[in-house]
C-alpha atoms as a PDB file:
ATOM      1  CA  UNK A   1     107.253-102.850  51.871  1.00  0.00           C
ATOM      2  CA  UNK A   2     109.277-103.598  55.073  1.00  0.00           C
ATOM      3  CA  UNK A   3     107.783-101.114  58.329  1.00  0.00           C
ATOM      4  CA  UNK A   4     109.246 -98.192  59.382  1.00  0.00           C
ATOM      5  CA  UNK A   5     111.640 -98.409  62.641  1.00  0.00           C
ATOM      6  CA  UNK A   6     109.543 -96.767  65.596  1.00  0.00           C
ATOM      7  CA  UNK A   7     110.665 -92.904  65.785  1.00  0.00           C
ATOM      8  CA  UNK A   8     112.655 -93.285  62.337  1.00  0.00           C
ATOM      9  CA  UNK A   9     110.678 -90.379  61.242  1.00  0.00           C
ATOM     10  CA  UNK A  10     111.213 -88.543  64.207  1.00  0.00           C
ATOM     11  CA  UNK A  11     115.122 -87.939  62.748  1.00  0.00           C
ATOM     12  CA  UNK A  12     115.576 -84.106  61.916  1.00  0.00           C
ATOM     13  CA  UNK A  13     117.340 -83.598  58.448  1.00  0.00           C
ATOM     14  CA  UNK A  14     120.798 -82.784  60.146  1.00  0.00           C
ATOM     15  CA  UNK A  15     120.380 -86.102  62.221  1.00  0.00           C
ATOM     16  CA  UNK A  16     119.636 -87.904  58.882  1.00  0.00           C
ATOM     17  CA  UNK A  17     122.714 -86.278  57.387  1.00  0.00           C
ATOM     18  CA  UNK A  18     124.655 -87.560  60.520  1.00  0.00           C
ATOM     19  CA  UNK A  19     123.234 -90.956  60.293  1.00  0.00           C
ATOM     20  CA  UNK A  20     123.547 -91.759  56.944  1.00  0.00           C
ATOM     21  CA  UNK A  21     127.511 -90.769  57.438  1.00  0.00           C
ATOM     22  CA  UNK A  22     127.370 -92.978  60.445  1.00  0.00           C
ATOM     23  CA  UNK A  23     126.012 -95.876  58.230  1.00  0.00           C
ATOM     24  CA  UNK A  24     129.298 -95.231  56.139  1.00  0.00           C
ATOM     25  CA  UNK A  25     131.240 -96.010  58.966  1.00  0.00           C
ATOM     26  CA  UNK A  26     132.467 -92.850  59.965  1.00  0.00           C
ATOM     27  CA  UNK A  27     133.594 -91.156  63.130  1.00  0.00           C
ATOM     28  CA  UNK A  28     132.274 -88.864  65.243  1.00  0.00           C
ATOM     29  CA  UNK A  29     135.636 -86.811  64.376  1.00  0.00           C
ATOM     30  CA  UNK A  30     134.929 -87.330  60.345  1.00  0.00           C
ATOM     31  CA  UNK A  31     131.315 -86.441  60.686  1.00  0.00           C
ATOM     32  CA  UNK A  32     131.841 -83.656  62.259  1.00  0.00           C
ATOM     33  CA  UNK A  33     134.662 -82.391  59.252  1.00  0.00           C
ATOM     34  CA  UNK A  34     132.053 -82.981  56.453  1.00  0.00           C
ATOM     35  CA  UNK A  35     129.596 -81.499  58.210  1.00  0.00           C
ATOM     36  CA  UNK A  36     131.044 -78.847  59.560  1.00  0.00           C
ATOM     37  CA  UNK A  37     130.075 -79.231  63.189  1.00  0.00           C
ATOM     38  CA  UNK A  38     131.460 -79.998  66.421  1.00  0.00           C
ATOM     39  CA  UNK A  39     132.372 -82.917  67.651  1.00  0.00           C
ATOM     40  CA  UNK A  40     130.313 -82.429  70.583  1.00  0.00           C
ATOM     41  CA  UNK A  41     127.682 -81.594  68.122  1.00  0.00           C
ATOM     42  CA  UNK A  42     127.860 -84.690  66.923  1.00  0.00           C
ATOM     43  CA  UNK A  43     127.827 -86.729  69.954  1.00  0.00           C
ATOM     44  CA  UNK A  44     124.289 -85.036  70.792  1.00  0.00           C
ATOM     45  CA  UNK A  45     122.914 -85.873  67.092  1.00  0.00           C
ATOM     46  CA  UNK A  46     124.180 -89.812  67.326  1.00  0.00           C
ATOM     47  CA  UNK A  47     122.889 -89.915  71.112  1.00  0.00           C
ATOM     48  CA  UNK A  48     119.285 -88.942  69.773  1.00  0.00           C
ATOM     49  CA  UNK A  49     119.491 -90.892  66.839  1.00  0.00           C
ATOM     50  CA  UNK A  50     120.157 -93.993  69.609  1.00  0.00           C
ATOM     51  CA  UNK A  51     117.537 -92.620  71.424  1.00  0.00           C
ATOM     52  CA  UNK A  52     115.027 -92.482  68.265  1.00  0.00           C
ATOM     53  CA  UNK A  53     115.809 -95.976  66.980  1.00  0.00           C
ATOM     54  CA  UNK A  54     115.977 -97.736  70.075  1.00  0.00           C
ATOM     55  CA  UNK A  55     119.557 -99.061  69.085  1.00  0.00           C
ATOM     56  CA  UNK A  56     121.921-100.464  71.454  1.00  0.00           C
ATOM     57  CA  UNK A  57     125.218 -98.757  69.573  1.00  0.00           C
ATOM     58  CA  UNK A  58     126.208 -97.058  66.339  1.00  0.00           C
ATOM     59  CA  UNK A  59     126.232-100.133  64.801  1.00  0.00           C
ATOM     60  CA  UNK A  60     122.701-101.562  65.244  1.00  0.00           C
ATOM     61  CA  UNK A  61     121.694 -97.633  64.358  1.00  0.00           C
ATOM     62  CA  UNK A  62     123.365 -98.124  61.029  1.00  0.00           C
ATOM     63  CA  UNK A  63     121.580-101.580  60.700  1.00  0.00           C
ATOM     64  CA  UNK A  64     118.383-100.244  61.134  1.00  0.00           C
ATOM     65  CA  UNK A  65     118.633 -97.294  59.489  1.00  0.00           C
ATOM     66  CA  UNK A  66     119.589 -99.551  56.641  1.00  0.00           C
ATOM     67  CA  UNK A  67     116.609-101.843  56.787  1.00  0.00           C
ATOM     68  CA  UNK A  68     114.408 -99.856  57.069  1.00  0.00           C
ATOM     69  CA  UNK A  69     115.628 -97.838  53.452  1.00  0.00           C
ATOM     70  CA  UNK A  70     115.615-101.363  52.217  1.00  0.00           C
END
């Protein structure tokens, strides 16, 4: 069993929701259409989720996240 990212469990369930979109590869714009929130709304749930992981960018937040489901 691989360890858990620092914080991963920190993520509330909309900031999962956003993360596993972000994962998909999707915008802020096309997150924020499934969802149904603001784009602003958004931004503040993929800053955290930066925040949480410790990642650098949305990319290394999607590879993380990933891993650590792995």
């Amino acid at each position: 069993m691989s360890a858990v990212r620092p914080g991963a469990l920190e993520l509330s369930p909309r900031e999962r929701e956003v993360v596993h979109l972000l994962c998909e590869g999707f915008t802020d714009r096309e997150i924020a259409a499934s969802l149904y929130l603001s784009q602003h709304t958004v931004q503040t749930h993929v800053r955290r989720i930066l925040y949480v992981l410790r990642a650098r960018n949305r990319t290394h937040a999607a590879t993380l996240w990933t891993r650590q489901l792995a």
